[in-house]
Protein backbone atom coordinates (compact mmCIF):
# COMPACT_ATOMS: atom_id res chain seq x y z
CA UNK A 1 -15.67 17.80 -2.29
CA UNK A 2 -11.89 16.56 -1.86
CA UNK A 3 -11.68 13.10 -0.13
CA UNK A 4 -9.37 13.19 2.39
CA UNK A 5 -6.43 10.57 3.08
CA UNK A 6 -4.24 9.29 5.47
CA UNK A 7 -1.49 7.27 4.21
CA UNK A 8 1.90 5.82 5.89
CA UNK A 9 5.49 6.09 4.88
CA UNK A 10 5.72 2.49 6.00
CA UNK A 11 3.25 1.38 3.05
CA UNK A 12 4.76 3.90 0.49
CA UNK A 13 5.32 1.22 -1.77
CA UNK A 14 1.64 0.68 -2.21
CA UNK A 15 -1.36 2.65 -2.61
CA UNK A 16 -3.17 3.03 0.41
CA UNK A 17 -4.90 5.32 2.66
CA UNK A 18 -7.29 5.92 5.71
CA UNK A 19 -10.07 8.06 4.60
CA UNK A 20 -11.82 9.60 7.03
CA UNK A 21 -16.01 11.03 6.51
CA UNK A 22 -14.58 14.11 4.28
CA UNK A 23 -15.92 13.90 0.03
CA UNK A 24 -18.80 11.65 0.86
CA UNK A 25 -21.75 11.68 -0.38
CA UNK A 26 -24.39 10.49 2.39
CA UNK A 27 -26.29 12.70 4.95
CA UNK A 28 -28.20 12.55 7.94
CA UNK A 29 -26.94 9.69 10.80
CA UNK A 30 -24.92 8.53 8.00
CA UNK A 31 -23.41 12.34 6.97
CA UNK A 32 -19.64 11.30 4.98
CA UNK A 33 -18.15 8.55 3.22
CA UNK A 34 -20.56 5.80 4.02
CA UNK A 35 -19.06 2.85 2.34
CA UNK A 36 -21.34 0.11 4.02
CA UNK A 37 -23.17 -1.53 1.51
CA UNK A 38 -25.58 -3.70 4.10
CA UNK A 39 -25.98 0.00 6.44
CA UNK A 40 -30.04 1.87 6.05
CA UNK A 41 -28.32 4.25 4.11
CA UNK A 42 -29.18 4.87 0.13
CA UNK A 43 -28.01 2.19 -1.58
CA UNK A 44 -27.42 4.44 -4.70
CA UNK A 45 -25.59 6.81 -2.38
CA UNK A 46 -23.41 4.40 -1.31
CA UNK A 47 -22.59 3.34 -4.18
CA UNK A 48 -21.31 6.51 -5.58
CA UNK A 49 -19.00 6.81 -2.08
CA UNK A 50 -17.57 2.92 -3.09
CA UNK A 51 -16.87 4.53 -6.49
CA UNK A 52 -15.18 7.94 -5.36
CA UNK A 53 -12.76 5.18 -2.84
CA UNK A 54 -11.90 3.33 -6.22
CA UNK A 55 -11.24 5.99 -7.87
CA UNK A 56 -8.84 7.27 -4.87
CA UNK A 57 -7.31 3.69 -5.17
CA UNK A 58 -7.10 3.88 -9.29
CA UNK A 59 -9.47 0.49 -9.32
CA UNK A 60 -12.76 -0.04 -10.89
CA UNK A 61 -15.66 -0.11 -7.92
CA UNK A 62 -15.97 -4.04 -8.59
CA UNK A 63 -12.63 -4.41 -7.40
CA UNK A 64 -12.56 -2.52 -4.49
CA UNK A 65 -13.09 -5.75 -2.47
CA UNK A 66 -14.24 -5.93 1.55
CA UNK A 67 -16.26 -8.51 3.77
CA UNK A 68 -19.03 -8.51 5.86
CA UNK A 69 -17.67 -7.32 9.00
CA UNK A 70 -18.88 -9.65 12.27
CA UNK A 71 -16.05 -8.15 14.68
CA UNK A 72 -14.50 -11.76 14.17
CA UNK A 73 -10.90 -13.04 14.25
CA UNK A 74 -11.70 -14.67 10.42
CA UNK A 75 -9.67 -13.95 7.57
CA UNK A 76 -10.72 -14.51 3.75
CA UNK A 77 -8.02 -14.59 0.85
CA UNK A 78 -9.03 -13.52 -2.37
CA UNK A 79 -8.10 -13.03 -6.01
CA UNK A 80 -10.65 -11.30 -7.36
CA UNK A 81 -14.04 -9.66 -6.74
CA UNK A 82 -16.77 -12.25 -4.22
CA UNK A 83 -19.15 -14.28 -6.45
CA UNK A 84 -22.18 -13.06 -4.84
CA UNK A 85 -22.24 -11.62 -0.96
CA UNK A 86 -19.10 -10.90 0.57
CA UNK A 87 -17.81 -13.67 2.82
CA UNK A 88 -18.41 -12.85 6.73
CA UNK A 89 -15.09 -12.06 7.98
CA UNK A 90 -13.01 -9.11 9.71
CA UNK A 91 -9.33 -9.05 6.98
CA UNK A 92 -8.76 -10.16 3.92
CA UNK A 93 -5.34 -10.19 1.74
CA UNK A 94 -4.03 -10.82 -1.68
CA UNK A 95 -1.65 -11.18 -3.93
CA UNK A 96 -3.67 -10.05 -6.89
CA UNK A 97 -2.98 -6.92 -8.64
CA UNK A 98 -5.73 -5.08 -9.30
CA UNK A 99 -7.44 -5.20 -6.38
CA UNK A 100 -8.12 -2.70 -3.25
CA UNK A 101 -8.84 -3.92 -0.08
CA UNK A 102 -11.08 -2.36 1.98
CA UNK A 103 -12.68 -2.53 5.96
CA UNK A 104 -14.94 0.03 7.44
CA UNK A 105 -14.57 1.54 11.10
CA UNK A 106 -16.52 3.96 13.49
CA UNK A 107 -14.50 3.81 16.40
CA UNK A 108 -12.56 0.34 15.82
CA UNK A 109 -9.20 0.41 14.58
CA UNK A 110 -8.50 -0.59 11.11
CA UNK A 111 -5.27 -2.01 10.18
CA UNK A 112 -3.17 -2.02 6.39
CA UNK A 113 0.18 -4.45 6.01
CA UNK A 114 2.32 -4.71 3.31
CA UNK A 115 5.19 -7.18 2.24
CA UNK A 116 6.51 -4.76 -0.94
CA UNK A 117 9.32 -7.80 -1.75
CA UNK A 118 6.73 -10.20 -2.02
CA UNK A 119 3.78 -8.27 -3.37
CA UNK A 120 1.03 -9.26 -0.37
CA UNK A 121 -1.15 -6.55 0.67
CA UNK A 122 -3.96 -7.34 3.82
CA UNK A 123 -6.58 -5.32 5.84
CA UNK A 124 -8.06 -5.71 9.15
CA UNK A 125 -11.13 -4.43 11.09
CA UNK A 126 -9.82 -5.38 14.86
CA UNK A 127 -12.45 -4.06 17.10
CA UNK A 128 -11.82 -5.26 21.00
CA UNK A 129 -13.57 -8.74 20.53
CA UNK A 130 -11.50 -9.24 17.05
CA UNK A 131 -8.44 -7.73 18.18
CA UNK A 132 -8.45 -10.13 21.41
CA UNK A 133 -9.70 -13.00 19.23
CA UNK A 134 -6.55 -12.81 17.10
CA UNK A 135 -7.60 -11.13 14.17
CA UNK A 136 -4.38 -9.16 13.39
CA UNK A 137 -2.54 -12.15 13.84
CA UNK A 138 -4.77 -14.28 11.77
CA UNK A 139 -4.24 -11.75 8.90
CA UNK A 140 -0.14 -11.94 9.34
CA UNK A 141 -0.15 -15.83 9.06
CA UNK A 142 -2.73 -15.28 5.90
CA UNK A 143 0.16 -13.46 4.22
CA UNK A 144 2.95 -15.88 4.92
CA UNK A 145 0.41 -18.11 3.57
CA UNK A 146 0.83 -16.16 0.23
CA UNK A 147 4.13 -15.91 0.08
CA UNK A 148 4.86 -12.64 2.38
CA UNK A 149 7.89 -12.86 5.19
CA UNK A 150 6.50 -12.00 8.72
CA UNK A 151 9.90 -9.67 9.03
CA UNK A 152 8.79 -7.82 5.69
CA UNK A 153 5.53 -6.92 6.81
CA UNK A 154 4.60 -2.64 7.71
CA UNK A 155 1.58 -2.82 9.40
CA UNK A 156 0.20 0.53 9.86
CA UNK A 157 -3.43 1.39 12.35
CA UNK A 158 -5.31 3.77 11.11
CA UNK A 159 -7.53 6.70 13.41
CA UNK A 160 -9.04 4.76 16.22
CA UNK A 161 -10.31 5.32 19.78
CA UNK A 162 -7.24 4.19 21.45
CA UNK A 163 -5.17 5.48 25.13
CA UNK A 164 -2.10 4.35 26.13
CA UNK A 165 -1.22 3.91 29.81
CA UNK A 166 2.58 4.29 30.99
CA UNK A 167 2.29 5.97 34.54
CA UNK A 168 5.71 6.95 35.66
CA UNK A 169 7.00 9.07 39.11
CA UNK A 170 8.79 12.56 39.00
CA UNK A 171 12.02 10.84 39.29
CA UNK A 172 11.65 8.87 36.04
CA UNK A 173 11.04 12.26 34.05
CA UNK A 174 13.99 13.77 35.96
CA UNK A 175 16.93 11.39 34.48
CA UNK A 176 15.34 12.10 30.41
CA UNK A 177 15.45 15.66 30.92
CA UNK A 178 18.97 15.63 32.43
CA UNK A 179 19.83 13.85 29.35
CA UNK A 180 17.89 15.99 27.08
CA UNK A 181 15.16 18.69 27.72
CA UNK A 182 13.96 17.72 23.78
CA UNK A 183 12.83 14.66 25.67
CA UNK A 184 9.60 16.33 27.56
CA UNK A 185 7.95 16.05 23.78
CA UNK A 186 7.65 12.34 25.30
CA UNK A 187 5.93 13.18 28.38
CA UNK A 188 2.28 14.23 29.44
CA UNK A 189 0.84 15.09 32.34
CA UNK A 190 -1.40 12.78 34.76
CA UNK A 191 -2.35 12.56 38.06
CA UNK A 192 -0.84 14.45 40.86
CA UNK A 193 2.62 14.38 40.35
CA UNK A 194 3.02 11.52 37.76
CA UNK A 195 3.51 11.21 34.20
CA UNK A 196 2.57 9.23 30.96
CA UNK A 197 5.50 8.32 28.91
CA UNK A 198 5.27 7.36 25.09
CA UNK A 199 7.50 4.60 25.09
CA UNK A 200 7.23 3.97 21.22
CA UNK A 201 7.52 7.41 20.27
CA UNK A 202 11.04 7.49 22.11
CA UNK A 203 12.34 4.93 20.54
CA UNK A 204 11.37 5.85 17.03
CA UNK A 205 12.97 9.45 17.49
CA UNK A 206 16.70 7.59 18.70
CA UNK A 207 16.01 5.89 15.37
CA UNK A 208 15.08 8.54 13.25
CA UNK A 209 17.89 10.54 14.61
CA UNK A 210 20.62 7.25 13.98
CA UNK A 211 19.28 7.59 10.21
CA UNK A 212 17.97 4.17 10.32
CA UNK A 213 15.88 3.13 7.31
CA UNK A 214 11.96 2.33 8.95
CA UNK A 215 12.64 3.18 12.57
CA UNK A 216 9.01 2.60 13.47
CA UNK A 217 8.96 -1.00 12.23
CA UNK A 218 12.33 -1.51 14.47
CA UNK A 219 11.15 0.10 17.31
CA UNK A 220 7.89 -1.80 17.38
CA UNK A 221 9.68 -5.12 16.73
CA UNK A 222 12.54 -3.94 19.80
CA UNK A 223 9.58 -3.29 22.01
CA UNK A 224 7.84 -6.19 21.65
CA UNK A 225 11.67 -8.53 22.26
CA UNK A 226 11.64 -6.48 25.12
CA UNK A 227 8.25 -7.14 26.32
CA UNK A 228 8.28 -10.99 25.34
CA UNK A 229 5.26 -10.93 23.04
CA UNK A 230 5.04 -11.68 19.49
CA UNK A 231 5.75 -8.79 16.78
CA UNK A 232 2.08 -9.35 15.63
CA UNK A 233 0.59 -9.06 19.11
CA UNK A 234 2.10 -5.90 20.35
CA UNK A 235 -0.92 -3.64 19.63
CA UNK A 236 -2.85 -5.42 21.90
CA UNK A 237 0.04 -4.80 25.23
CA UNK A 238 0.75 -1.62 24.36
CA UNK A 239 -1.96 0.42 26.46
CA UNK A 240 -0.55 -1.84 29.07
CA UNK A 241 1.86 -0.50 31.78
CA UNK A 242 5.23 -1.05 31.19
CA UNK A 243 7.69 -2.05 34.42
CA UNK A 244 11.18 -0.01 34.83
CA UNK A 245 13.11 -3.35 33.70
CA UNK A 246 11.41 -3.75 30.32
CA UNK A 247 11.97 0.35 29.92
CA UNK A 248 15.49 -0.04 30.16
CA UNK A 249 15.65 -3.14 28.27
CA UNK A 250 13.86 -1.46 25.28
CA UNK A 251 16.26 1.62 25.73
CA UNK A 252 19.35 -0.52 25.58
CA UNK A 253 17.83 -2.13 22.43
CA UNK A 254 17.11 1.52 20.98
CA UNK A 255 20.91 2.40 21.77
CA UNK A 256 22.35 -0.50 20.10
CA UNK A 257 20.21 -0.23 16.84
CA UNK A 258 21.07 3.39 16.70
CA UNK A 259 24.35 1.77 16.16
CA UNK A 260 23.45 0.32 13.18
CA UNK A 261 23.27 -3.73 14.45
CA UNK A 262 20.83 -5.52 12.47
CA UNK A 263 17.52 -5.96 14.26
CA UNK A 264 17.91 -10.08 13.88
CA UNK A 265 20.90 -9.66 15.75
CA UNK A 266 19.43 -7.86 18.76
CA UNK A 267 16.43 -10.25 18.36
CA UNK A 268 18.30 -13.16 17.41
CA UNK A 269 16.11 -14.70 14.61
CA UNK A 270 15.49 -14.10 11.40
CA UNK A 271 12.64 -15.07 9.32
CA UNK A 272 13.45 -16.54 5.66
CA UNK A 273 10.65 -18.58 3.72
CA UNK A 274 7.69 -19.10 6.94
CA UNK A 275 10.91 -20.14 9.52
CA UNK A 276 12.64 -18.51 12.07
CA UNK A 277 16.19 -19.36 11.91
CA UNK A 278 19.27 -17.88 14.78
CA UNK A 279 21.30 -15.49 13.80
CA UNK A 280 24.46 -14.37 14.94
CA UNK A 281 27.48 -12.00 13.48
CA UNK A 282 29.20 -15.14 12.73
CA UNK A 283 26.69 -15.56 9.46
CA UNK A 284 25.08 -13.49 6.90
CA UNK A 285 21.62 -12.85 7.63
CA UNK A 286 19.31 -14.75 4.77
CA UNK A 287 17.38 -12.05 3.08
CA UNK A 288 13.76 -12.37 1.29
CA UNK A 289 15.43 -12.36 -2.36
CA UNK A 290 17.58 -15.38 -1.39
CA UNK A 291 13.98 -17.02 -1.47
CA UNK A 292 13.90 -17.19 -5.02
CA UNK A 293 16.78 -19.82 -5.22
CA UNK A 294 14.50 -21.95 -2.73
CA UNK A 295 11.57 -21.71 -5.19
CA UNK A 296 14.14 -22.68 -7.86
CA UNK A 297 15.39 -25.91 -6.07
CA UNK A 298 11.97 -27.01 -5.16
CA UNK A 299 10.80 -27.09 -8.56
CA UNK A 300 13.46 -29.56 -9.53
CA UNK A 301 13.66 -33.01 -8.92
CA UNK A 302 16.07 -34.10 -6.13
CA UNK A 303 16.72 -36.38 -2.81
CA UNK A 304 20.25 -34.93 -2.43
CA UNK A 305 21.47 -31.81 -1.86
CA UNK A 306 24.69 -29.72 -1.05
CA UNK A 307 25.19 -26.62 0.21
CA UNK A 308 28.33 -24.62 -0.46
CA UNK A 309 28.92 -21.97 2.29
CA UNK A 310 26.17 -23.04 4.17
CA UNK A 311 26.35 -19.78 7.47
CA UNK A 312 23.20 -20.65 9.19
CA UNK A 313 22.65 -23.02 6.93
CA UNK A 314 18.93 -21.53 6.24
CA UNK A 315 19.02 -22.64 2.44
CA UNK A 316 19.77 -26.27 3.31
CA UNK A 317 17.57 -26.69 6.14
CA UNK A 318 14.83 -24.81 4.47
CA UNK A 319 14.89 -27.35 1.66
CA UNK A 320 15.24 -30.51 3.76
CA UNK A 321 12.20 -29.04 5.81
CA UNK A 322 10.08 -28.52 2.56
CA UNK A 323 11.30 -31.71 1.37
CA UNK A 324 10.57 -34.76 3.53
CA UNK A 325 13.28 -37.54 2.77
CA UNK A 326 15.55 -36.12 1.18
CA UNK A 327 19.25 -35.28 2.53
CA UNK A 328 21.86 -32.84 2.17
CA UNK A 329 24.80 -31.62 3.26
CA UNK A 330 26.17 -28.06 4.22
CA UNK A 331 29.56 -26.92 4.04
CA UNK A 332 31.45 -24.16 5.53
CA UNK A 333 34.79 -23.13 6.06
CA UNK A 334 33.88 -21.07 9.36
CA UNK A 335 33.62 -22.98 12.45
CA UNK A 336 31.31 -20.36 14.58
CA UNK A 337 28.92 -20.20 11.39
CA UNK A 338 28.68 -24.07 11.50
CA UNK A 339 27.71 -23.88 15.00
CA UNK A 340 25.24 -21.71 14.01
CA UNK A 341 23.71 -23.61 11.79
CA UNK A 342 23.67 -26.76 13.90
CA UNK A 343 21.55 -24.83 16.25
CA UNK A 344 19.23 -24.67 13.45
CA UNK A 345 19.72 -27.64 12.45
CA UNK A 346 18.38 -28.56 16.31
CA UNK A 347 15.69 -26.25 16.04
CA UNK A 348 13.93 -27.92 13.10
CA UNK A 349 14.58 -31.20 14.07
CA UNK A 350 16.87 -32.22 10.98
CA UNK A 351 19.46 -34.00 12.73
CA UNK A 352 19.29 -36.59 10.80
CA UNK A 353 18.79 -35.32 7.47
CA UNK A 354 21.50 -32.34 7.54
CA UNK A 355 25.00 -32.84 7.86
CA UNK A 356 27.45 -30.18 7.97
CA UNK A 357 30.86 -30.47 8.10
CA UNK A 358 33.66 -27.38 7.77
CA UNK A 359 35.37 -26.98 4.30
CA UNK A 360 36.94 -25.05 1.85
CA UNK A 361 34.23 -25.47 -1.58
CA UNK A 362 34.46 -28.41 -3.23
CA UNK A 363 37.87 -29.18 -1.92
CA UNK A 364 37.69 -33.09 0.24
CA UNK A 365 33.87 -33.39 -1.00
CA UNK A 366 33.30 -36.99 -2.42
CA UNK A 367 29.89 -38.39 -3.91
CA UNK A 368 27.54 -37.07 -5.68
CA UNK A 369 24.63 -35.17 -5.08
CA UNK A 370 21.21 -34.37 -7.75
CA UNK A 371 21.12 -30.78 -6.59
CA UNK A 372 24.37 -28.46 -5.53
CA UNK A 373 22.81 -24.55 -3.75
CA UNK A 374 25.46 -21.33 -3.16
CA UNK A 375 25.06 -18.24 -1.97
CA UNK A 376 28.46 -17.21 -2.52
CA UNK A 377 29.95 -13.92 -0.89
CA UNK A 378 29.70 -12.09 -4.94
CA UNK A 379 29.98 -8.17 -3.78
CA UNK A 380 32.77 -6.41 -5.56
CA UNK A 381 35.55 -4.67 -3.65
CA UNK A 382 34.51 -1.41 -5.11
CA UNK A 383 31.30 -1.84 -4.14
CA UNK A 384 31.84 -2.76 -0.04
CA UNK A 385 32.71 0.09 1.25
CA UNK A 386 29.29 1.56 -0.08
CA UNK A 387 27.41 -1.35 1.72
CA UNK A 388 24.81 0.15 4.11
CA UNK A 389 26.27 -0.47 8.24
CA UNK A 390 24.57 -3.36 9.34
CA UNK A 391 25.90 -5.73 6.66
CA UNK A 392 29.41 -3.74 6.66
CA UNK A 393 29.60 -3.01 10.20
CA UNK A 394 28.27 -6.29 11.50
CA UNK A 395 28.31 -9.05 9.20
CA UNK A 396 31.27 -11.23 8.60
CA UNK A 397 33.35 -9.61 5.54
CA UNK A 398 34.23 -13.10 4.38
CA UNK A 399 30.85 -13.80 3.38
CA UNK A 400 29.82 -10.72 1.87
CA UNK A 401 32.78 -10.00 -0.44
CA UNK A 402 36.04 -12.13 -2.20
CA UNK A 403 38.21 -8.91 -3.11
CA UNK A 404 38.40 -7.59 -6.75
CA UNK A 405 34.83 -8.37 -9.34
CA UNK A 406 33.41 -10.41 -6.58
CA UNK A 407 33.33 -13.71 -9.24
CA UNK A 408 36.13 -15.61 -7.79
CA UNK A 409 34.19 -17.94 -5.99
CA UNK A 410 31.77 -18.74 -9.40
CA UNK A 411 35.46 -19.00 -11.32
CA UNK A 412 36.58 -21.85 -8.82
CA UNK A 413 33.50 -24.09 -8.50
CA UNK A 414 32.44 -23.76 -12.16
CA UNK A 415 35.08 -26.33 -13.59
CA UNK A 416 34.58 -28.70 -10.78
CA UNK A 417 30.74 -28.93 -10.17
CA UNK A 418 30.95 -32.03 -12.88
CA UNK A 419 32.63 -33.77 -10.39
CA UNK A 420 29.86 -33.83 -7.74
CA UNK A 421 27.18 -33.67 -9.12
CA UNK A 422 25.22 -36.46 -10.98
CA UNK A 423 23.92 -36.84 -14.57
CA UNK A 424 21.20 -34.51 -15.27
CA UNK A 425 21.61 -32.77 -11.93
CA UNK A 426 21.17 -29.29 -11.07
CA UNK A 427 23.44 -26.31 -9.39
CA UNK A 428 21.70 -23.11 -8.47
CA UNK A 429 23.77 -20.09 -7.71
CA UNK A 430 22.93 -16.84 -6.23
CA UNK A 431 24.32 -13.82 -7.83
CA UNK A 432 24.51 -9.93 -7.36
CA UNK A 433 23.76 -6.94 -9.71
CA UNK A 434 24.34 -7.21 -13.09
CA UNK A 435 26.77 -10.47 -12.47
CA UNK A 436 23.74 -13.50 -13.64
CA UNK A 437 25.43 -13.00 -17.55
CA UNK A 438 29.04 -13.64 -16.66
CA UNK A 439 28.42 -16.56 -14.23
CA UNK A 440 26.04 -18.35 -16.82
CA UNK A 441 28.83 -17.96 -18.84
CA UNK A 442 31.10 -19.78 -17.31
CA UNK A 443 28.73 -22.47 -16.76
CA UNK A 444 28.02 -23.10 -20.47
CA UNK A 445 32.29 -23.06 -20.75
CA UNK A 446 32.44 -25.52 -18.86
CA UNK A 447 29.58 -28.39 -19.86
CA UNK A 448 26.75 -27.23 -18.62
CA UNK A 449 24.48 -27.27 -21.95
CA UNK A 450 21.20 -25.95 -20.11
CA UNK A 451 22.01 -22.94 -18.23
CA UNK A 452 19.05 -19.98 -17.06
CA UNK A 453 18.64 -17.19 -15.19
CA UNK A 454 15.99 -16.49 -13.11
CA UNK A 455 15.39 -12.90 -11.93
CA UNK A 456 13.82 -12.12 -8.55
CA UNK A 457 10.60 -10.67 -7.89
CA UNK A 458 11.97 -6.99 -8.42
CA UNK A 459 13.18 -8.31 -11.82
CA UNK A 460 17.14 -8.23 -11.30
CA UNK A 461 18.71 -11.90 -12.23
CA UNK A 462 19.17 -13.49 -8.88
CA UNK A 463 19.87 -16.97 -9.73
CA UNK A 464 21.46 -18.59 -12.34
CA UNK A 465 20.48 -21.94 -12.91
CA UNK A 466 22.24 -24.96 -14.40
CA UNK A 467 21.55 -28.69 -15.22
CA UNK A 468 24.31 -31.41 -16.20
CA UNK A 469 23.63 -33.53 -19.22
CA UNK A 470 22.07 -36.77 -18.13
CA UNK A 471 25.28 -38.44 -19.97
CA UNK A 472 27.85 -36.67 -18.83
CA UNK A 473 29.62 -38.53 -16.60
């Protein structure tokens, strides 16, 4: 018999699905896809279920990996099939490819995420007692731990026994229909003359409607600004009643994404490399392929840094931060995006280790420093106009695009970089599509006798990477 499986547009990127009791092979109390390898059932018949799930997952059975579910808030990370018994805990997640990760529910609700930039997968079991524990958010940090961004994670719940409670008076249902009888689709009936509303479900039509890429990660994240919990612990509000002022709160949030802002603006953080960091439409939001430049700079060897066109100055302070002692600088030549940044600056408690100061490049900069970051605006003039509307709409233009190729800002730092930086230092420069060739270019032109590029982890060239001969003077 066909297995049958649930899967999620928000974890298209991987393979994944919920399968329910349909193509097993067990009978009796047991009667479906009995997966649970310490249950009364035949172990042989289990086995051949575990194998029909790998094969569903293209795996071999060995590394279709799970734990020994103890409706805990534990979470194991693994890179390869347990040595022995599984490990008692309720999630697990990787980075590994190769494997599946599996949990097994009755009536609990089990829970997939996925970070497809950085390549973490996890899985959760979240009964009540795990759920309230802090299981789901035990298995978010667990991917950050690997490398995953807490804003790039889809989470998705599979079938569960679940009820959600939003009780709301005639007069409440009155003002959506006046605005549009398609609305009632959000409405059911309860007791006497009141209603249950499905808040979420609202929301993600206004964004499916605004044509706004993953409307149901939005809308969750919205809801749970407007609610004041964490993104990770809204599952556990949401069969809570909701007041009028967090309703219209939510809606207001709804209205404005349908206008294309950027979530972090309506939020006002953004996470880049395990930080939150403000973010305002007086900076460019940092964005998860940006992180491969920090990996780059923290695998040389440095105590002083500067960053050209610093915005929120989340690529400076994120390297001070992962870099105890050392110091750095941050230059920009917009005044609101330096405020910005000082904020940040505030926030992480680098007062003392960051300086910023406003600036045109290079231009007034004296001393040297081992280690010289940009994340120059590089977008082409052809190729802004085709930008998607919540850089184009809301971002500043200056830092998204210098007019014509989009290499003038490579072409006037290139031949001056010598000047600041010291013998056998390094200067790391993001770079757009198809661009990394050129810039290295004009790198080696100009003395730079070691110059790479490194590509990101969807394999484009992001960074192109140079170091100064330790002579050169």
């Amino acid at each position: 018999m066909t297995l049958e499986i649930i899967t999620s547009d928000s974890l298209s990127a991987f393979r994944h699905g919920f399968f329910t009791r349909r193509g097993g092979a067990s009978s009796g109390i047991f009667a479906g896809l009995n997966c649970g390898a310490g249950s009364s059932d035949q172990s042989e018949i289990v086995q051949i279920n575990r194998a029909r799930v790998a094969g569903a997952m293209n795996v071999e059975p060995a590394h279709l990996v799970g734990v020994h579910q103890v409706h805990s808030p534990d979470v194991v990370s693994v890179t390869g099939p347990h040595d022995g018994a599984a490990p008692k805990a309720d999630a697990l997640v990787t980075a590994t490819p190769g494997l599946a990760l599996s949990v097994l529910t009755a009536d609990c609700q089990p829970v997939l995420f996925g970070d497809a930039e950085a390549g973490v997968i996890g899985a959760a079991h979240a009964g009540w007692r795990g759920a309230m524990d802090g299981v789901l958010e035990a298995t978010v940090d667990a991917m950050v731990a690997l490398g995953a961004a807490r804003d790039c994670i889809h989470a998705v719940i599979g079938p569960t026994i679940s009820q959600r409670a939003y009780e709301v008076g005639p007069e409440f249902f009155d003002d959506f229909m006046a605005d549009s009888p398609d609305n009632a689709r959000f409405f059911s009936n309860g007791e006497g003359d009141r209603m249950l509303f499905d808040l979420p479900a609202f929301g993600l039509s206004r964004l499916r409607a605004a044509g706004v890429p993953d409307p149901a990660r939005d809308a969750r994240r919205l809801l749970a600004h407007a609610l004041g919990v964490a993104p990770e612990r809204l599952t556990l509000v949401l069969p809570d009643p909701v007041g009028p002022e967090v309703a219209a709160a939510f809606a207001d949030l709804i209205a404005a994404r349908a206008a294309r802002r950027p979530v972090s603006h309506l939020v006002g953080t953004r996470a880049f490399f395990g930080r939150d960091f403000i973010v305002s439409g007086d900076v460019l939001d940092p964005r998860p392929e940006t992180e491969t430049l920090i990996a780059a700079a923290l695998a040389c060897d440095w105590q002083s840094v500067l960053d050209l066109g610093t915005g929120s100055g989340a690529i400076l302070l994120t390297l001070l931060a992962e870099r105890p002692g050392a110091t750095g600088l941050g230059i920009d030549v917009s005044g609101p995006a330096l405020a910005v940044a000082a904020r940040n600056r505030a926030r992480l408690g680098l007062d003392d280790r960051a300086a910023l100061r406003p600036g045109d490049w290079l231009n007034g900069i004296t001393g040297r420093f081992d280690l010289i970051v940009c994340n120059p605006p590089y977008i082409p003039e052809t190729e802004y106009a085709a930008l998607e509307p919540e850089p184009r709409l809301w971002e500043p233009r200056l830092a998204l695009t210098p007019g014509a190729d989009g290499l003038a800002v490579y072409r006037n730092l290139a031949p001056k970089l010598g000047q600041v930086l010291t013998p056998g230092g390094t200067v790391l420069f993001e770079v757009g599509a198809g661009q990394a060739a050129a810039v290295a270019a004009m790198l080696r032109g100009t003395g730079f006798p070691d110059v790479r590029c490194l590509a990101d982890l969807d394999g484009r060239d992001r960074v192109v990477c140079a170091t100064l001969a330790p002579e050169n003077r």
